[in-house]
Protein backbone atom coordinates (compact mmCIF):
# COMPACT_ATOMS: atom_id res chain seq x y z
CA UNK A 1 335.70 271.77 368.07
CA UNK A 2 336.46 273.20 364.59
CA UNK A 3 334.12 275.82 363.51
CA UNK A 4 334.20 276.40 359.72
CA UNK A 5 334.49 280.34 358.84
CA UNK A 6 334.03 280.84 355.02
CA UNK A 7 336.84 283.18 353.41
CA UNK A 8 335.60 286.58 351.40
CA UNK A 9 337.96 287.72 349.40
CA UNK A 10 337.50 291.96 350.71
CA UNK A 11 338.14 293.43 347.19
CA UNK A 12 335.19 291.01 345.66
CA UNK A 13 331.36 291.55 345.56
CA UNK A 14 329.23 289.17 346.64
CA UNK A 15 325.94 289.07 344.79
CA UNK A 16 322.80 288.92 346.20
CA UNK A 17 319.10 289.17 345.78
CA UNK A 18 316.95 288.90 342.58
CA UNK A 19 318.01 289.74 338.76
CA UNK A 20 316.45 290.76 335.71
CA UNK A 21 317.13 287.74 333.16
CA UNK A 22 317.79 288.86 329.86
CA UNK A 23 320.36 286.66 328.16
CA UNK A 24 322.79 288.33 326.04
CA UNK A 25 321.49 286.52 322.33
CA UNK A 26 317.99 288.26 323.04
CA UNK A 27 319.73 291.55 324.19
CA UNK A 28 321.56 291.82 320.84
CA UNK A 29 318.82 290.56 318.52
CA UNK A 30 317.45 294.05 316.35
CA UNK A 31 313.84 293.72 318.11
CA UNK A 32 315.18 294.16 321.57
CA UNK A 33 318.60 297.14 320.20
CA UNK A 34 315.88 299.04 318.49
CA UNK A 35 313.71 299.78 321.35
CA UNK A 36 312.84 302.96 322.85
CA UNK A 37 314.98 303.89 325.84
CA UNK A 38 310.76 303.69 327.84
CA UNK A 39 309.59 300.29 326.54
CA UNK A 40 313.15 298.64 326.89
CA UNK A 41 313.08 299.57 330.93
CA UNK A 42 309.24 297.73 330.73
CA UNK A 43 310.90 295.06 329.03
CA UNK A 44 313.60 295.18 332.22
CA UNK A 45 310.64 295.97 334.76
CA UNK A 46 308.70 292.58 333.27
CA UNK A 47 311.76 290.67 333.54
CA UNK A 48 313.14 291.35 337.25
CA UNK A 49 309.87 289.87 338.24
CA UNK A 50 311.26 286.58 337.04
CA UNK A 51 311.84 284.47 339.98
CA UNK A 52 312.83 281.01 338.18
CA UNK A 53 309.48 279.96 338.04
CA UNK A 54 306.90 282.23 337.84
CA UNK A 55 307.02 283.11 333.51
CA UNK A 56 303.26 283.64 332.96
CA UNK A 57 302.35 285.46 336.15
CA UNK A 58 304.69 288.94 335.21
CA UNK A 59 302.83 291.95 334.90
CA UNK A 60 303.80 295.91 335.45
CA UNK A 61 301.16 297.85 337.35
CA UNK A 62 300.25 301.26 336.60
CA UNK A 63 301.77 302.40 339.93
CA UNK A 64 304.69 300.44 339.31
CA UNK A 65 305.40 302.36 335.79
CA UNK A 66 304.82 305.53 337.83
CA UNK A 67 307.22 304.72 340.51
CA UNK A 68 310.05 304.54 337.52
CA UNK A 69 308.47 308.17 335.73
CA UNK A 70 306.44 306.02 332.98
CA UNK A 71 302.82 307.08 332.11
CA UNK A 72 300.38 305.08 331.67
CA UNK A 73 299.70 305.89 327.86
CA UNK A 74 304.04 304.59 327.33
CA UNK A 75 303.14 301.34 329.49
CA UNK A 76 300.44 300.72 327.43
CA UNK A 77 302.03 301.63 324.16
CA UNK A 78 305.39 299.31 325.40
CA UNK A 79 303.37 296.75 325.98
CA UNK A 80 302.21 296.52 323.11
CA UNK A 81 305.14 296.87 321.09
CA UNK A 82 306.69 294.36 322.88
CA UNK A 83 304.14 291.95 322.53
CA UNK A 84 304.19 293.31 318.58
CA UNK A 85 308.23 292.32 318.51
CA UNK A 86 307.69 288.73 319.91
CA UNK A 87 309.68 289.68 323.61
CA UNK A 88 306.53 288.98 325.62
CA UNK A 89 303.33 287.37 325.11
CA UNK A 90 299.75 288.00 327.26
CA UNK A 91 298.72 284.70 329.03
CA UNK A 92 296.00 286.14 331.07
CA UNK A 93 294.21 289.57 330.89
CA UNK A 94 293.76 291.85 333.48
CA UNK A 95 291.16 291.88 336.51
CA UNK A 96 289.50 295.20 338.16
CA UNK A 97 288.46 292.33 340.93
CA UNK A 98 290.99 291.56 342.34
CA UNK A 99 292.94 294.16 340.82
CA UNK A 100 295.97 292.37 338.69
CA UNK A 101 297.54 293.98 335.49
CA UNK A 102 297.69 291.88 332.68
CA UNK A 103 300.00 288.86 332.94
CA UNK A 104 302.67 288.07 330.59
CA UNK A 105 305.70 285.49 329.81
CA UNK A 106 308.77 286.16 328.56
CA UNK A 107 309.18 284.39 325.01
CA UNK A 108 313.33 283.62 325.83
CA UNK A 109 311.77 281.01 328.60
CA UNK A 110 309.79 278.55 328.76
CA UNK A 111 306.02 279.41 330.28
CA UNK A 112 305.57 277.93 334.07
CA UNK A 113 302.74 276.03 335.43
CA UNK A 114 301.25 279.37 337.77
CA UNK A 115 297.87 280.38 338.46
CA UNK A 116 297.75 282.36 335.27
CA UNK A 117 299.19 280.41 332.78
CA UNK A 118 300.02 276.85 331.54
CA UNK A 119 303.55 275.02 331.66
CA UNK A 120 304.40 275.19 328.12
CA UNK A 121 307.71 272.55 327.43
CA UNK A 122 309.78 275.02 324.92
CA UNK A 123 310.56 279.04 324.46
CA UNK A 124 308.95 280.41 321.29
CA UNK A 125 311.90 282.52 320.73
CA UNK A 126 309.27 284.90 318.61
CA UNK A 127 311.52 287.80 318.80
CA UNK A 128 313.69 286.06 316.65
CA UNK A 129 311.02 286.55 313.34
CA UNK A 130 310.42 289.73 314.11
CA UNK A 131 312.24 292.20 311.51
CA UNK A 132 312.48 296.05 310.96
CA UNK A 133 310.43 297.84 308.44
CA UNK A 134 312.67 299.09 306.01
């Protein structure tokens, strides 16, 4: 009996596990290359929680800002000026019971049917309209 053994290549990485999706037309866009060095790793924070299908239900924690040296006053000032720029957008607000951070979608996707938001069909793509004060 044959038994099929799959091939690896030694000098190439395999990849594995989850990633932060950011595609590279949002990445380059001024409201996402102007960001502070704080709110851009909330932006990356918000968007490794992407699994596929869960845009609506991301949120950032206070302990999980302090577990990558971000106060609470910078979460809740990134936040805000990513939701200002058109990268995110709040779909349900937070809860003291349970406790839940605010939930938010990520405007490059589409939103998905979770328990904290509604399937939407389209991205806004709002961080497209947003433009620096000169």
């Amino acid at each position: 009996r044959a038994c099929a053994v799959r091939y690896r290549h030694p000098s190439r990485k395999t990849l594995s596990g989850r990633f932060a999706h950011q595609p590279v037309r949002a990445l380059s866009h001024v409201s996402v290359a102007t960001l502070t060095h704080a709110t851009f790793r909330v932006l990356v924070l918000l968007s490794a929680q992407f699994s596929g299908y869960n845009n609506g239900a991301l949120g950032v924690s206070k302990s999980q800002a302090a577990s990558q040296n971000i106060s609470n006053k910078t979460l809740y000032k990134a936040l805000a000026t990513l939701e200002e720029r058109g990268l995110i957008v709040q779909t349900y607000p937070a809860a003291r019971v349970p406790p839940r951070p605010t939930m938010y979608a990520l405007t490059w996707r589409s939103i998905d049917d979770t328990q904290w938001s509604r399937a939407t069909r389209i991205a806004t793509h709002a961080y497209k309209d947003w433009e620096p004060m000169t």
